[in-house]
PDB file of N, CA and C in Angstrom:
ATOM      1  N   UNK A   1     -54.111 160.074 135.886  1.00  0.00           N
ATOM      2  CA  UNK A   1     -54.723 158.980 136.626  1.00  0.00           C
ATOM      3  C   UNK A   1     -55.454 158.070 135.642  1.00  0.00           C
ATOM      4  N   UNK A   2     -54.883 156.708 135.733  1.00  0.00           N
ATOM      5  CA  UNK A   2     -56.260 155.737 134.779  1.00  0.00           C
ATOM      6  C   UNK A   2     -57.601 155.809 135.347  1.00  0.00           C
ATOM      7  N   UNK A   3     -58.263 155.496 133.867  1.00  0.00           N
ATOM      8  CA  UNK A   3     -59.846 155.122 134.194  1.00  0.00           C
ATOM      9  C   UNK A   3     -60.154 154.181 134.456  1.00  0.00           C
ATOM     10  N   UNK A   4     -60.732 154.153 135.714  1.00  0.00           N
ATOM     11  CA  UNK A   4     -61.473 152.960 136.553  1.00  0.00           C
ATOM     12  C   UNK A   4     -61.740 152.127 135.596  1.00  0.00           C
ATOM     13  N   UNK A   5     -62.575 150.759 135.928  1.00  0.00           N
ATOM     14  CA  UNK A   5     -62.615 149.599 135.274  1.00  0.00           C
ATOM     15  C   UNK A   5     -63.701 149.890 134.509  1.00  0.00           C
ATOM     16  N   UNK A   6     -64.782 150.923 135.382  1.00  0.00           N
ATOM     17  CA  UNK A   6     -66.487 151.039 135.018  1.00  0.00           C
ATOM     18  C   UNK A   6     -66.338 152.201 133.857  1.00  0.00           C
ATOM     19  N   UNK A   7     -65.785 153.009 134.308  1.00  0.00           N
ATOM     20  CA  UNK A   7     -65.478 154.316 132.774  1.00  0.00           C
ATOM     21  C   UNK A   7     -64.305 154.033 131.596  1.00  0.00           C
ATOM     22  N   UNK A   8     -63.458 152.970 131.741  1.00  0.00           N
ATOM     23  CA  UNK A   8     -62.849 152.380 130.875  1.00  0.00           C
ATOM     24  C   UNK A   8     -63.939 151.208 129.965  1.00  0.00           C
ATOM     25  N   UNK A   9     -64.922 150.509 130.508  1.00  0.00           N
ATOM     26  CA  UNK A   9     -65.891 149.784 130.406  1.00  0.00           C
ATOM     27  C   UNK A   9     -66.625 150.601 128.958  1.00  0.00           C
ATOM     28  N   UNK A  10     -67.251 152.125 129.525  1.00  0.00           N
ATOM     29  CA  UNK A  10     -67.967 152.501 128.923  1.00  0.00           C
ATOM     30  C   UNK A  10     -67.690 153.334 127.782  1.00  0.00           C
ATOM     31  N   UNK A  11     -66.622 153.468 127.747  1.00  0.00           N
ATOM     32  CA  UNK A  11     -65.569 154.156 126.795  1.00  0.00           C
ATOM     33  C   UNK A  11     -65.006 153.630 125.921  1.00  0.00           C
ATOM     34  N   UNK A  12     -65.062 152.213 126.122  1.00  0.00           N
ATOM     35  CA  UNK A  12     -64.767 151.342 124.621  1.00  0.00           C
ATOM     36  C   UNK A  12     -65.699 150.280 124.472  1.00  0.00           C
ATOM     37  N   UNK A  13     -67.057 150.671 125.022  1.00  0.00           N
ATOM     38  CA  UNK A  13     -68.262 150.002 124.824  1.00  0.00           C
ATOM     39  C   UNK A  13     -67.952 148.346 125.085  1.00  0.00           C
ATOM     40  N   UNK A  14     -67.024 148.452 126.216  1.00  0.00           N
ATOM     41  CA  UNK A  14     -67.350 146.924 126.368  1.00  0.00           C
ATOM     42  C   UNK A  14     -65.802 146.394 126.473  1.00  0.00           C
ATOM     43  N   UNK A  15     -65.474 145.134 126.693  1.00  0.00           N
ATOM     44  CA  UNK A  15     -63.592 144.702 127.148  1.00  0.00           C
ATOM     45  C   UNK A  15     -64.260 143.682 128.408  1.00  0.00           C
ATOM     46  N   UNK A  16     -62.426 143.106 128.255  1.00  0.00           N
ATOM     47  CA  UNK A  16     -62.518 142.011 129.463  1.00  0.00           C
ATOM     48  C   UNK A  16     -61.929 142.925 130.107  1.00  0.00           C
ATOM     49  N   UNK A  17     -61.215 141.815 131.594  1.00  0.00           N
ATOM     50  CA  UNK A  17     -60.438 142.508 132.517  1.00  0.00           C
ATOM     51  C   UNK A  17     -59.246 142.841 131.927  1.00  0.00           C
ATOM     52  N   UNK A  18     -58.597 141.218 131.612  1.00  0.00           N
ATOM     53  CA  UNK A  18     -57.573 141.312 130.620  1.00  0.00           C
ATOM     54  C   UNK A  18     -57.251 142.490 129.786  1.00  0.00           C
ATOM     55  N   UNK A  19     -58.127 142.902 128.835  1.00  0.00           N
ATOM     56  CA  UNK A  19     -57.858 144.028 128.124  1.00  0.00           C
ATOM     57  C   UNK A  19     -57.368 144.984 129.082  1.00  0.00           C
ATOM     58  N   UNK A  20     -58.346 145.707 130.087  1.00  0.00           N
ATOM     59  CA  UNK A  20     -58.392 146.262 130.919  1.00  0.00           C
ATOM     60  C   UNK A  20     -56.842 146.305 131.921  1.00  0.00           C
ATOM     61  N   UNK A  21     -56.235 145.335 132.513  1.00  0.00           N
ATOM     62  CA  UNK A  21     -54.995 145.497 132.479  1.00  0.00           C
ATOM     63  C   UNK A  21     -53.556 145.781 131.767  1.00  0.00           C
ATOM     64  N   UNK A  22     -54.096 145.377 130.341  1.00  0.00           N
ATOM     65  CA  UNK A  22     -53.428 145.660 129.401  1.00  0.00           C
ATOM     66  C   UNK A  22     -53.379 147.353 129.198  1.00  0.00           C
ATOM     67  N   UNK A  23     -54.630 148.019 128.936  1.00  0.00           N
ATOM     68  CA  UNK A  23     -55.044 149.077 129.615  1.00  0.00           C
ATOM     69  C   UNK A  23     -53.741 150.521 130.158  1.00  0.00           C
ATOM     70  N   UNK A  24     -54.105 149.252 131.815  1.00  0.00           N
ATOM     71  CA  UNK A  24     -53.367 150.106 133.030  1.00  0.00           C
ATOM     72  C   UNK A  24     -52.132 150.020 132.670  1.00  0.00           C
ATOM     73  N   UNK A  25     -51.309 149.037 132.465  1.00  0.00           N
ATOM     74  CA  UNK A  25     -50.072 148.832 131.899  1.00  0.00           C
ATOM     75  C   UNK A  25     -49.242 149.838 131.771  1.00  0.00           C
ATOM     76  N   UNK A  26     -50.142 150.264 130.047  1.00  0.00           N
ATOM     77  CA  UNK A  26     -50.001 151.369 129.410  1.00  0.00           C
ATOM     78  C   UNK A  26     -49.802 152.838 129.761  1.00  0.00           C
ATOM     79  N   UNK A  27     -51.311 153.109 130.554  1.00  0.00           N
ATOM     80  CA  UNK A  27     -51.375 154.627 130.975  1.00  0.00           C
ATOM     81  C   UNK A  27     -51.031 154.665 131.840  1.00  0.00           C
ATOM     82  N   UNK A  28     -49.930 153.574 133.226  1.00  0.00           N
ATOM     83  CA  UNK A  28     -49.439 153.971 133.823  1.00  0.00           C
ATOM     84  C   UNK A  28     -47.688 154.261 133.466  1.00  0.00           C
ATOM     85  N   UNK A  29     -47.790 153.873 132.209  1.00  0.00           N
ATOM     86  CA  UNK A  29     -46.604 154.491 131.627  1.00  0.00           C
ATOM     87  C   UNK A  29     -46.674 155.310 131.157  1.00  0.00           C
ATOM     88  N   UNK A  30     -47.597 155.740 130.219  1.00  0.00           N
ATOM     89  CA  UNK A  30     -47.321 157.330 129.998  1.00  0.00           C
ATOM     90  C   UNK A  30     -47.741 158.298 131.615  1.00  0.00           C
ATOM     91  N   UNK A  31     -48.384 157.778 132.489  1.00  0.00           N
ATOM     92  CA  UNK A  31     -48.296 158.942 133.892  1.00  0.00           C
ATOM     93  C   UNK A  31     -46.924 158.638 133.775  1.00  0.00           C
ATOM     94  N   UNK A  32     -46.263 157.924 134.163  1.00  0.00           N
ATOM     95  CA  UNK A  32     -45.159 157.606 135.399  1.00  0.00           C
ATOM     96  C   UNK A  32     -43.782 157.566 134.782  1.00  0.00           C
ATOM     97  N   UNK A  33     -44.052 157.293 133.419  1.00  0.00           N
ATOM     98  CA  UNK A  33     -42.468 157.042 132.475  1.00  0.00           C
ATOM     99  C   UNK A  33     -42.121 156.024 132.850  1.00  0.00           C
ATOM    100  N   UNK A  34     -41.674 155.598 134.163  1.00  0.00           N
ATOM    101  CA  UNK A  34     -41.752 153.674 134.321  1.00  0.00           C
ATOM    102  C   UNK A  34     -41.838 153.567 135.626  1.00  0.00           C
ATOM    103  N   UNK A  35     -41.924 152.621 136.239  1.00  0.00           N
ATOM    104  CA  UNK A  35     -42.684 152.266 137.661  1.00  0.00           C
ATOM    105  C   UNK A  35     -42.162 150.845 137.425  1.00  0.00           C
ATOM    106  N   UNK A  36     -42.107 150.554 139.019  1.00  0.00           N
ATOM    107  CA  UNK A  36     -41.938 148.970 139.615  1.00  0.00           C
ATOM    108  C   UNK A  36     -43.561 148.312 139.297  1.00  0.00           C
ATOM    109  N   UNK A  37     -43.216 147.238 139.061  1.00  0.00           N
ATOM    110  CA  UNK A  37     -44.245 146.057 138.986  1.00  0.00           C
ATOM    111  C   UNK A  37     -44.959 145.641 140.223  1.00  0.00           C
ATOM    112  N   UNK A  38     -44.394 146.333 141.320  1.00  0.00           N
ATOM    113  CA  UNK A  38     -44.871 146.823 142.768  1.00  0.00           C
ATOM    114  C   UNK A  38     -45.950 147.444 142.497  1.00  0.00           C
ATOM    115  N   UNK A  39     -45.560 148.900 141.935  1.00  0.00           N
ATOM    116  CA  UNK A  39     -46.958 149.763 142.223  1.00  0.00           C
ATOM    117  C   UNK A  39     -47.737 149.774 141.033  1.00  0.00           C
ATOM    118  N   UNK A  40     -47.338 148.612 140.195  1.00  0.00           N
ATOM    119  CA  UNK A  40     -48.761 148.160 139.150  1.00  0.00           C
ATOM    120  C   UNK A  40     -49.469 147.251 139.943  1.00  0.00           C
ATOM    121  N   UNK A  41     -48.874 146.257 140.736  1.00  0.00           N
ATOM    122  CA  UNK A  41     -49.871 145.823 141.624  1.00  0.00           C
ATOM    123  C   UNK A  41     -50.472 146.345 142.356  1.00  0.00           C
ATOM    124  N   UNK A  42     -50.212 147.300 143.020  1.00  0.00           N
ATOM    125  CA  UNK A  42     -51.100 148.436 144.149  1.00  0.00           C
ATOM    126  C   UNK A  42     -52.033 148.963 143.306  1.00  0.00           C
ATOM    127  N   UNK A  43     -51.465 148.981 141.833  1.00  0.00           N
ATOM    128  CA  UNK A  43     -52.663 150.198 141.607  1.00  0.00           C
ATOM    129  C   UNK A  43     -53.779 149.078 141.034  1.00  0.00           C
ATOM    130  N   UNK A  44     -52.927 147.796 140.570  1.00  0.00           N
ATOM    131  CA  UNK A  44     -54.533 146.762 140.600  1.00  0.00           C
ATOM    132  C   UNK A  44     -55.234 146.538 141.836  1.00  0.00           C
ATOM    133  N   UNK A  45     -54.341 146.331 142.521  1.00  0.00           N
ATOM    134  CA  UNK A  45     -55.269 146.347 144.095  1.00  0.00           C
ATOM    135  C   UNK A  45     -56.593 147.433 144.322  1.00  0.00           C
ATOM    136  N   UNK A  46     -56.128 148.621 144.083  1.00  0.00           N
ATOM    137  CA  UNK A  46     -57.125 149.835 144.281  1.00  0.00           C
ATOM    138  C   UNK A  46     -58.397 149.618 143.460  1.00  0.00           C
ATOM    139  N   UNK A  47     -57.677 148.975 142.275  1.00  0.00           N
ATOM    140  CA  UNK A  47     -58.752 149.150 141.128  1.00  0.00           C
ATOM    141  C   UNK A  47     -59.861 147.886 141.634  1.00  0.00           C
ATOM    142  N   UNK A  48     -59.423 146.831 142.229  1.00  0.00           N
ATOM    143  CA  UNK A  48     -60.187 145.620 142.380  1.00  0.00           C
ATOM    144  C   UNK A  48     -61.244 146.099 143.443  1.00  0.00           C
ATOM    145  N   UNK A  49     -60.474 146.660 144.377  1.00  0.00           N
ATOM    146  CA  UNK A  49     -61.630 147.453 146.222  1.00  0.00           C
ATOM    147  C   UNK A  49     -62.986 148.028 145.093  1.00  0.00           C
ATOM    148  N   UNK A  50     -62.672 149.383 144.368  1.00  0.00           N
ATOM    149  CA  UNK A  50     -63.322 149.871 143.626  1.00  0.00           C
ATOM    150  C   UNK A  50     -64.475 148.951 142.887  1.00  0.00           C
ATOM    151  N   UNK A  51     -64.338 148.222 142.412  1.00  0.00           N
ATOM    152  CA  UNK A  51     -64.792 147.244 141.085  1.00  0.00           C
ATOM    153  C   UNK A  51     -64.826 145.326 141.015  1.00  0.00           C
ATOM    154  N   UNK A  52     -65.799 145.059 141.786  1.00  0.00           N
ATOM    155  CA  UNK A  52     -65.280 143.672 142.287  1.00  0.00           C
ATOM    156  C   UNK A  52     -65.866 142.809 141.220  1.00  0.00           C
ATOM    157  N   UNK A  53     -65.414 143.201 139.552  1.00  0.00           N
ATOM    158  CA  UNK A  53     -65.695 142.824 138.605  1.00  0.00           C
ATOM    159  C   UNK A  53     -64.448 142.348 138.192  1.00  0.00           C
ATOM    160  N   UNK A  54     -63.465 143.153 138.960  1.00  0.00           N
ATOM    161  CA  UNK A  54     -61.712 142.380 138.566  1.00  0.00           C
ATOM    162  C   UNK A  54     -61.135 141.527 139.647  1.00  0.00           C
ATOM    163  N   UNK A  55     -62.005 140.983 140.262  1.00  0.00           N
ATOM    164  CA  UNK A  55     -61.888 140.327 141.890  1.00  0.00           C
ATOM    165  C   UNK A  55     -60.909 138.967 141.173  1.00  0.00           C
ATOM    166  N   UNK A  56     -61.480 138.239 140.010  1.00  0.00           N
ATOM    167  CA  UNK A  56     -60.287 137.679 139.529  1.00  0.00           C
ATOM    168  C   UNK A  56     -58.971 137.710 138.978  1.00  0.00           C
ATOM    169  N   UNK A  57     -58.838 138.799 138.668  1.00  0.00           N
ATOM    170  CA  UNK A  57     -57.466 139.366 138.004  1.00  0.00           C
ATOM    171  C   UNK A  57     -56.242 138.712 139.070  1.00  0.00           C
ATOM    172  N   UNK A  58     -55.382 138.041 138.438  1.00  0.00           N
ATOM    173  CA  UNK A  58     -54.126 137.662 139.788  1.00  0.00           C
ATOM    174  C   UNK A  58     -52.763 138.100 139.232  1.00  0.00           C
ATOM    175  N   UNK A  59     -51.646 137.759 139.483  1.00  0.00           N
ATOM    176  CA  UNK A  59     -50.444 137.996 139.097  1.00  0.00           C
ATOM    177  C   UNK A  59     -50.169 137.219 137.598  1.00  0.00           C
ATOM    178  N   UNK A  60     -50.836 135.994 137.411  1.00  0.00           N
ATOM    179  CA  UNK A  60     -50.369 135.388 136.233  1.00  0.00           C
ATOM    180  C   UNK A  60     -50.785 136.388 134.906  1.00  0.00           C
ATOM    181  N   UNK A  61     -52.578 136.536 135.216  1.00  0.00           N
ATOM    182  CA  UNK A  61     -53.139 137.249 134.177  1.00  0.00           C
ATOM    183  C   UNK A  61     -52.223 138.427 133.935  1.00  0.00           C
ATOM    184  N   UNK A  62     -51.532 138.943 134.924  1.00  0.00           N
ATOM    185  CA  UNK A  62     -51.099 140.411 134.695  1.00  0.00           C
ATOM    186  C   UNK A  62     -49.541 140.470 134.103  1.00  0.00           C
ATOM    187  N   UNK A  63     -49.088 139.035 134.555  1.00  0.00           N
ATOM    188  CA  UNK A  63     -47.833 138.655 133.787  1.00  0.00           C
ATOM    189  C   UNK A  63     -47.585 138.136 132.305  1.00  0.00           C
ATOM    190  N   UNK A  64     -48.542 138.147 132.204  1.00  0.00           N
ATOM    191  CA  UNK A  64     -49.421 137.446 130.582  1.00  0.00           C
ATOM    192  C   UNK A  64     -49.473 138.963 129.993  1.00  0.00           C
ATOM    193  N   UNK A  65     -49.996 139.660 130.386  1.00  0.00           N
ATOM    194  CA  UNK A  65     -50.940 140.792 129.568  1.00  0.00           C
ATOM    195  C   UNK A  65     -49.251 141.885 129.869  1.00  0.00           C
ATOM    196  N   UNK A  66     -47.929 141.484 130.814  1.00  0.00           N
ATOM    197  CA  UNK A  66     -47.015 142.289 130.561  1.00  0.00           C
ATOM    198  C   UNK A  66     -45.878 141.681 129.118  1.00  0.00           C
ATOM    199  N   UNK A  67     -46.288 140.698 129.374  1.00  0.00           N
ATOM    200  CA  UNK A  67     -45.559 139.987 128.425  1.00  0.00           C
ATOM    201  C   UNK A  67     -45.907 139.951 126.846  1.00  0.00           C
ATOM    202  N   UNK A  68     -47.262 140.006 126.373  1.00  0.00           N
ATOM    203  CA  UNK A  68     -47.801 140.223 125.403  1.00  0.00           C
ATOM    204  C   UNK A  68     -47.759 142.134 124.932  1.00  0.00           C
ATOM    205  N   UNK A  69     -47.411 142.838 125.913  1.00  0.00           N
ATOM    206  CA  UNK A  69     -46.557 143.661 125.618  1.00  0.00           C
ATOM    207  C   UNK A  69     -45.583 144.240 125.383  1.00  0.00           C
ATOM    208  N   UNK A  70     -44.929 143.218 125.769  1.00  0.00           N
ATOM    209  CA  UNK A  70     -43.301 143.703 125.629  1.00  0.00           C
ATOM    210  C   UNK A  70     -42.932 142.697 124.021  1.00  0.00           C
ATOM    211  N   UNK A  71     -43.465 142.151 123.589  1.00  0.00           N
ATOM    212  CA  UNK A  71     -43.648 141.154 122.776  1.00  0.00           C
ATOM    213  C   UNK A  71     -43.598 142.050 121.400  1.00  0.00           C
ATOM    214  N   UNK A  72     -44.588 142.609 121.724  1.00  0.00           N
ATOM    215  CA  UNK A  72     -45.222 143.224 120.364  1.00  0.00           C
ATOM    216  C   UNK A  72     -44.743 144.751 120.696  1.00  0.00           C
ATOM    217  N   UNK A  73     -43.441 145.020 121.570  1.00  0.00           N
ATOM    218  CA  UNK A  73     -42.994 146.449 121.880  1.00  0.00           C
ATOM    219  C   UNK A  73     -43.104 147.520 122.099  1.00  0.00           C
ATOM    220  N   UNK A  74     -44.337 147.759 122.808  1.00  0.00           N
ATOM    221  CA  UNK A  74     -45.250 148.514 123.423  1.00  0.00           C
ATOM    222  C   UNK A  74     -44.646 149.229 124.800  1.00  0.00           C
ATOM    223  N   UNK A  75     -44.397 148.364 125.327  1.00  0.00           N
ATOM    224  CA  UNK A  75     -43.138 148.523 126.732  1.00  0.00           C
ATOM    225  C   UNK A  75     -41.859 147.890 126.746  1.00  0.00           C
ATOM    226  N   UNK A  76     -40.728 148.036 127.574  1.00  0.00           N
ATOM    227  CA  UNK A  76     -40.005 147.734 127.781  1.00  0.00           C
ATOM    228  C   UNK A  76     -39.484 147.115 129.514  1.00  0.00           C
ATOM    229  N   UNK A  77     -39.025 146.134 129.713  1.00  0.00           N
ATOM    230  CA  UNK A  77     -39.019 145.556 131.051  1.00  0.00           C
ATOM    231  C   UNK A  77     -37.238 145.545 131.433  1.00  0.00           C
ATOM    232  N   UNK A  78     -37.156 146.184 132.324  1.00  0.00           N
ATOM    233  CA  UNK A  78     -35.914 146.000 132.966  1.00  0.00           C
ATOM    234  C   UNK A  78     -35.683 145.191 134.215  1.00  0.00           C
ATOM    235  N   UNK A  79     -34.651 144.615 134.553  1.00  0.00           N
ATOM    236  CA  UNK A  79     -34.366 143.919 135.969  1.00  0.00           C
ATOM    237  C   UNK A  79     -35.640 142.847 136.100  1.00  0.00           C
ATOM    238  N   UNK A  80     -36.374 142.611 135.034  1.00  0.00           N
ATOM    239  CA  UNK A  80     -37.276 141.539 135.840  1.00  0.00           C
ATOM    240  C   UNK A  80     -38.953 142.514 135.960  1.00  0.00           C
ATOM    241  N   UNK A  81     -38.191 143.186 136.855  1.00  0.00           N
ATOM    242  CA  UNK A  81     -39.829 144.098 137.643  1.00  0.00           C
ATOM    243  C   UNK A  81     -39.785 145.611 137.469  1.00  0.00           C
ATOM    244  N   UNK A  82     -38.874 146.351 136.641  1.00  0.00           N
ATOM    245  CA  UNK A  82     -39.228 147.753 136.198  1.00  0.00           C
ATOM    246  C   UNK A  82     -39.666 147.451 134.533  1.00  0.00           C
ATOM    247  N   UNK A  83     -40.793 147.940 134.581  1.00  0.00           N
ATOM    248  CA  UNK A  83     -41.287 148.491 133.305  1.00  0.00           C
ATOM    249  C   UNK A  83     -41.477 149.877 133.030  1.00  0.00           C
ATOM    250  N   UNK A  84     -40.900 150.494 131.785  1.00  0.00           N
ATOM    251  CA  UNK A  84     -41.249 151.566 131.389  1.00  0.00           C
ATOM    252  C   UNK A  84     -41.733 151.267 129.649  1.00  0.00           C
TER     253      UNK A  84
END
């Protein structure tokens, strides 16, 4: 399971959201091995109810922060909307 926004916060003494999705990205690839771009949004959704410090986070930021990963080859994107 990722760390919330507030124990991810305190664990690298500090980050934006941005980072912070960059983050989830990640450790929901090593949970999941790869997942729809569906349930990276659900799981930002959860994270935002939780933490209304990411109340701005939207689809662009998160399309930015997938893209600056796949960039620098960190992940890999299939069909558009599977990332592993």
């Amino acid at each position: 399971m990722p760390l919330s926004f507030g124990e991810w916060l305190r664990r690298n003494g500090g980050g934006s959201a941005y980072e912070y999705i960059k983050y989830l990205v990640l450790a929901l690839r090593e949970e999941k091995g790869s997942y729809t771009l569906h349930e990276l949004w659900a799981e930002i959704r959860r994270q935002q109810e939780r933490d209304k410090r990411l109340r701005h986070v939207n689809k662009r930021m998160v399309a930015r922060a997938i893209h600056e990963l796949k960039r620098a080859g960190r992940i890999r994107v299939r069909r558009v909307y599977w990332l592993e």
